[in-house]
Protein backbone atom coordinates (compact mmCIF):
# COMPACT_ATOMS: atom_id res chain seq x y z
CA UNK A 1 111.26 -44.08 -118.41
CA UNK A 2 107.81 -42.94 -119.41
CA UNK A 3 105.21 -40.59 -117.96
CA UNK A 4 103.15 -43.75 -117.42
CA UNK A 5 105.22 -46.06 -115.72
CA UNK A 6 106.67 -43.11 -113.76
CA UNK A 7 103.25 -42.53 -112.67
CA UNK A 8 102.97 -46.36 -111.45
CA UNK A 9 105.58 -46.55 -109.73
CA UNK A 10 105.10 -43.56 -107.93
CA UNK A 11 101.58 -44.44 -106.95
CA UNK A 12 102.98 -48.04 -105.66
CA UNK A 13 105.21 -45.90 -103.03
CA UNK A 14 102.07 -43.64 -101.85
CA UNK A 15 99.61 -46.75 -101.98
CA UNK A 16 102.88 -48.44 -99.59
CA UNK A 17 103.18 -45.95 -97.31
CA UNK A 18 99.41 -45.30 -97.17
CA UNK A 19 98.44 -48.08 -94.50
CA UNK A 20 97.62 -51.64 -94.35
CA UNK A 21 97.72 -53.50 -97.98
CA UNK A 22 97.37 -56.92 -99.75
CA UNK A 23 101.54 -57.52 -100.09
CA UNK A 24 102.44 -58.75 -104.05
CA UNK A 25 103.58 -62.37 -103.50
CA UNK A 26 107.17 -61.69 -104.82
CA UNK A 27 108.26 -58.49 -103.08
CA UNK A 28 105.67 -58.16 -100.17
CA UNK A 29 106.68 -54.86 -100.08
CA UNK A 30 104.09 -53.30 -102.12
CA UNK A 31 100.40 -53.33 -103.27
CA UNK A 32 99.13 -56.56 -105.04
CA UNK A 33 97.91 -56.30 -108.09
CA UNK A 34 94.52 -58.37 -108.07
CA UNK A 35 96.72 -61.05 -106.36
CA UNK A 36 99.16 -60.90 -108.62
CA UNK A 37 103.13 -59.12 -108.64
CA UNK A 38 103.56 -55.55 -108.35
CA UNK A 39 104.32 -53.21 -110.84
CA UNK A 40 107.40 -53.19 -109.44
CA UNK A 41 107.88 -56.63 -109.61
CA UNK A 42 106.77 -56.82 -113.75
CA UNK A 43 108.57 -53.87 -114.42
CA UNK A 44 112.00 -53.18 -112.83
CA UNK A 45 114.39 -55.48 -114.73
CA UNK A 46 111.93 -56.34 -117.17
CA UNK A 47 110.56 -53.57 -119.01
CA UNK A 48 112.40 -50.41 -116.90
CA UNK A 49 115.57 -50.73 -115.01
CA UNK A 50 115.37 -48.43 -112.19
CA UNK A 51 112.85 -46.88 -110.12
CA UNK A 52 113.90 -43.32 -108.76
CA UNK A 53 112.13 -43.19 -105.06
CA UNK A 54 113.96 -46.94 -104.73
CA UNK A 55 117.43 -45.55 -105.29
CA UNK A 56 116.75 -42.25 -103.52
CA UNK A 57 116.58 -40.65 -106.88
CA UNK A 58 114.04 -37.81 -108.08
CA UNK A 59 111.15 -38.14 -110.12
CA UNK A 60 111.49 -36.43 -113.37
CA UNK A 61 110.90 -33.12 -113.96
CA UNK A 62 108.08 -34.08 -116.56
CA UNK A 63 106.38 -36.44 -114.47
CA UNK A 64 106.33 -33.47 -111.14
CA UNK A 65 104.83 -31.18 -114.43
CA UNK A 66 102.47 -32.96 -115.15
CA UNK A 67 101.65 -34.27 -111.95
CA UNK A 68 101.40 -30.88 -110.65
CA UNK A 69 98.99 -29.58 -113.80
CA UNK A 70 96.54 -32.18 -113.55
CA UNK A 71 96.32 -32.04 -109.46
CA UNK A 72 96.13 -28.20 -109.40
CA UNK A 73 93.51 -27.92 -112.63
CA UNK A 74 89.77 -27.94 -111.33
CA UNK A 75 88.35 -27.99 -114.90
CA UNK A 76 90.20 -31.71 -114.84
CA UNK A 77 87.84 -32.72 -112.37
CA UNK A 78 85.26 -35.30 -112.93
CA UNK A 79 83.56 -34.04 -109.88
């Protein structure tokens, strides 16, 4: 699986667990998107076959690298 779609899914789980949320009309367990299915929804099956955090898998050690670069890198900051 790619960096990106790693990254998508991953951010479906935190927006999930996050609080109150417009549900995707297939799942209803996770984030809309614009009214439409969830990443989750477009991708698993389709596009990607798994997603880690749903099968109690890690993420990938490239996708916690990068992760971890970018969140601990001030001079990545558009602030």
């Amino acid at each position: 699986m790619c960096i990106v779609c790693e990254h998508q899914l991953y951010e479906e789980h935190r927006s999930a667990e996050a609080g109150p949320f417009d549900p995707c009309p297939g799942c209803r367990k996770f984030p809309s998107n614009d009214g439409g299915s969830c990443y989750h929804c477009f991708s698993v099956g389709n596009t990607i076959d798994e997603c880690p955090e749903c099968l109690g898998k890690p993420w990938s050690e490239g996708f916690l690298t990068v992760k971890a670069q970018i969140e601990h890198d001030p001079s990545r900051s558009i602030n």
